[in-house]
Protein backbone atom coordinates (compact mmCIF):
# COMPACT_ATOMS: atom_id res chain seq x y z
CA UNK A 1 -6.90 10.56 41.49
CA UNK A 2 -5.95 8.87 38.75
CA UNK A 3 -1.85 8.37 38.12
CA UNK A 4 -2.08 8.76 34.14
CA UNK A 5 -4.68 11.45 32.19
CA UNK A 6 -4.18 8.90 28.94
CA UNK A 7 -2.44 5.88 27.63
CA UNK A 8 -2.00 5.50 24.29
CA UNK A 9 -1.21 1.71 22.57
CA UNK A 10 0.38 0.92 19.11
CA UNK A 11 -2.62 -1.17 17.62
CA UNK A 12 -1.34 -3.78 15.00
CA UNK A 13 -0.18 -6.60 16.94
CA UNK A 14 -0.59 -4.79 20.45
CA UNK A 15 -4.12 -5.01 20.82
CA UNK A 16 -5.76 -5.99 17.40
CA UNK A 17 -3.69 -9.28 16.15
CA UNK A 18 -3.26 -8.22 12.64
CA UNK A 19 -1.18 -11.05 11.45
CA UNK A 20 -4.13 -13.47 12.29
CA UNK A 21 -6.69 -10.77 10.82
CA UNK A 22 -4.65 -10.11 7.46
CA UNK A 23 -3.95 -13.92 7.26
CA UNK A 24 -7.92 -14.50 7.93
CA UNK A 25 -9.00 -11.91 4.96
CA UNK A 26 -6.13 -12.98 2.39
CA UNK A 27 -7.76 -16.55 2.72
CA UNK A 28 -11.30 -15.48 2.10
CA UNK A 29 -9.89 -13.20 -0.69
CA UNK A 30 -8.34 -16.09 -2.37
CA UNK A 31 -11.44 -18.70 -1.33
CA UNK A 32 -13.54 -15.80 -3.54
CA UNK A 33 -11.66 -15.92 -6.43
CA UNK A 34 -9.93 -19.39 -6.80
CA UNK A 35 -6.44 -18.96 -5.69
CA UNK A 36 -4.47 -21.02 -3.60
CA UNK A 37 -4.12 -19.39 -0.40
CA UNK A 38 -0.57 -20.45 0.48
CA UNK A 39 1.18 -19.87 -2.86
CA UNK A 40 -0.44 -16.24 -2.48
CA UNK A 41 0.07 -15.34 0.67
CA UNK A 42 3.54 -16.05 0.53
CA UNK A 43 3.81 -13.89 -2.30
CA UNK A 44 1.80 -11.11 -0.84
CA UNK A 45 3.23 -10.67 2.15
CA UNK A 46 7.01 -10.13 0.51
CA UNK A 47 5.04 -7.07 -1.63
CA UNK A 48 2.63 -5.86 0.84
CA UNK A 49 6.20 -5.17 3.29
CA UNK A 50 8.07 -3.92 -0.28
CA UNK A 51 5.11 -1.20 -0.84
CA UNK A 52 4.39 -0.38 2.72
CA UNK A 53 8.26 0.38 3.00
CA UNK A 54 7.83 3.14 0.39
CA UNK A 55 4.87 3.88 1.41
CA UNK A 56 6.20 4.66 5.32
CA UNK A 57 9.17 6.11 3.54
CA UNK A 58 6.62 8.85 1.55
CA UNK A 59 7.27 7.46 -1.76
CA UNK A 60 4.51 6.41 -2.88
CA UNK A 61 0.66 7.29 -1.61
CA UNK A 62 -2.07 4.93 0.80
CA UNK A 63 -4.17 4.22 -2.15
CA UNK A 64 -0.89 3.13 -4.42
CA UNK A 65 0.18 1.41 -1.70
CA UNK A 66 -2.99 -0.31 -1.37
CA UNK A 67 -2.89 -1.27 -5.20
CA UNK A 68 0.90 -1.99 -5.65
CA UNK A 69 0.64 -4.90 -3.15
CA UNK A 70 -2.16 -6.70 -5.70
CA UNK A 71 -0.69 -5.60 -8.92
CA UNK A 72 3.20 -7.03 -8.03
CA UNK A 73 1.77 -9.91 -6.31
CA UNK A 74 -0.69 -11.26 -9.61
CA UNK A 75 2.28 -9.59 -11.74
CA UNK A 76 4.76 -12.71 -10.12
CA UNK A 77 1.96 -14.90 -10.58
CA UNK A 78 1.12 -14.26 -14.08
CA UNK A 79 -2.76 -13.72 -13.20
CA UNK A 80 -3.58 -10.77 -15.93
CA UNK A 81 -7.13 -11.90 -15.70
CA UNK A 82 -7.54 -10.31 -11.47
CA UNK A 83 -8.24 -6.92 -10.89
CA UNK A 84 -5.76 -5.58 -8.36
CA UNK A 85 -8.03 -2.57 -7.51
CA UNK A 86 -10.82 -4.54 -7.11
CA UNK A 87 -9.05 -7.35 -4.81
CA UNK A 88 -7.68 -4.13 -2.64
CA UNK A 89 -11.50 -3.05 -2.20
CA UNK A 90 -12.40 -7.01 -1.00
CA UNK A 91 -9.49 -7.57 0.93
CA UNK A 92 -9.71 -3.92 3.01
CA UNK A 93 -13.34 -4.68 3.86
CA UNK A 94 -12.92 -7.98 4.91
CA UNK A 95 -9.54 -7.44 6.90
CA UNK A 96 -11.40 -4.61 8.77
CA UNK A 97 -14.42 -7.21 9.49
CA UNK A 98 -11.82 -9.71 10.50
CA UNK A 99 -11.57 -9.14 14.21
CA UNK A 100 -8.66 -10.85 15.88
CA UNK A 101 -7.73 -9.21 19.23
CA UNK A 102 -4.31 -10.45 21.07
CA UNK A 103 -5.33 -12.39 24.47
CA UNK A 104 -6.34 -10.33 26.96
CA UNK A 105 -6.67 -7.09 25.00
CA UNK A 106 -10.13 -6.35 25.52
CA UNK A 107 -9.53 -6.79 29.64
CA UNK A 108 -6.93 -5.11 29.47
CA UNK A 109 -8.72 -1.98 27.95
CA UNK A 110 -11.54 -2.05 29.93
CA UNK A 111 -9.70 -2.18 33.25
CA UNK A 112 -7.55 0.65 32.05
CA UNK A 113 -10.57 2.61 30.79
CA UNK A 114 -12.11 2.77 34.11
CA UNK A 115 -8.83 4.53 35.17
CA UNK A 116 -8.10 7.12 32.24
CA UNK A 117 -8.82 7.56 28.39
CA UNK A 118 -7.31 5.49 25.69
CA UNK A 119 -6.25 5.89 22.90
CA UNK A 120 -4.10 4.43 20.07
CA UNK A 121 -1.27 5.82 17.89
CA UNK A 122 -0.68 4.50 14.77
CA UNK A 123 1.27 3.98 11.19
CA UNK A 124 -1.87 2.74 9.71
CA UNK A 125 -4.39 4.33 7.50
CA UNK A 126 -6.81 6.16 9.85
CA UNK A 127 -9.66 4.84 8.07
CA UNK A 128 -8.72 1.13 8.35
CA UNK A 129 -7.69 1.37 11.64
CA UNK A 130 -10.99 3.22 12.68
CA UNK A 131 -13.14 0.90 11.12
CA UNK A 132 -11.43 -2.38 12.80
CA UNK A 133 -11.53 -0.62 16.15
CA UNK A 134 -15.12 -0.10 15.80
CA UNK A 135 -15.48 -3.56 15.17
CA UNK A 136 -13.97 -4.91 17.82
CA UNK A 137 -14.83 -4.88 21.28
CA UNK A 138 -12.22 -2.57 22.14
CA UNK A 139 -14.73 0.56 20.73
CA UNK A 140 -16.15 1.20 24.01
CA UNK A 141 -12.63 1.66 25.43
CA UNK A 142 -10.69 4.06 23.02
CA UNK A 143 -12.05 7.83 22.81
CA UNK A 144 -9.04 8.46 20.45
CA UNK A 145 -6.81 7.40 17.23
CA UNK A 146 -3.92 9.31 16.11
């Protein structure tokens, strides 16, 4: 008999390493449409924290959230010729494609699947996180996301 029904994991940097993903998908973003990658992503990632604060906070919605992050980051830039909505689309789908799990995470979950169900709890959009599970080799493993 099994000791545990369930375990639940956190995904973003537990079992899916989504500082190499995001880094991976800002760089093809930026290969796509000419920008430098490094002055960017430095920008970016002081925004994307800024919105996701008030977006964790309930102050402003996902898909704001998902905009804001483009629209402050070309804003500091002074690119008025990028579509922020349009980047947001790009970057989502290919940081969902982008699939980067921490060492041993896949193992892990398939040991622990032969013992109980997993799942994963998470701050992220559901439909991101979904997607990027799917993706990964980890699907097979997790019968739940909350």
């Amino acid at each position: 008999m099994p000791m545990w029904k369930a375990i639940f994991f956190d995904l973003d940097n537990t079992l899916w390493d989504h500082t190499k993903a995001q880094a991976a998908a800002i760089r093809a973003l930026c290969q796509s449409v000419e920008l430098c990658f490094e002055t960017f992503y430095t920008i970016y990632r002081v925004h994307n924290q800024a919105v996701w604060d008030l977006y964790l906070a309930n102050k402003i919605s996902l898909s704001d959230m998902r905009i804001q992050r483009f629209e402050r980051s070309l804003r500091m830039l002074g690119l008025t010729t990028l579509d922020a909505q349009q980047l947001s689309t790009t970057y989502l789908s290919l940081y969902a494609s982008e699939c980067h799990l921490m060492p041993h995470a896949a193992t892990v979950a398939e040991q622990l699947a032969a013992l109980c169900r997993l799942g994963i709890i998470t701050n992220g959009a559901r439909d991101v996180q979904t997607r990027k599970v799917k993706a990964s080799p980890l699907a097979p493993f997790i019968s739940s996301i909350i």
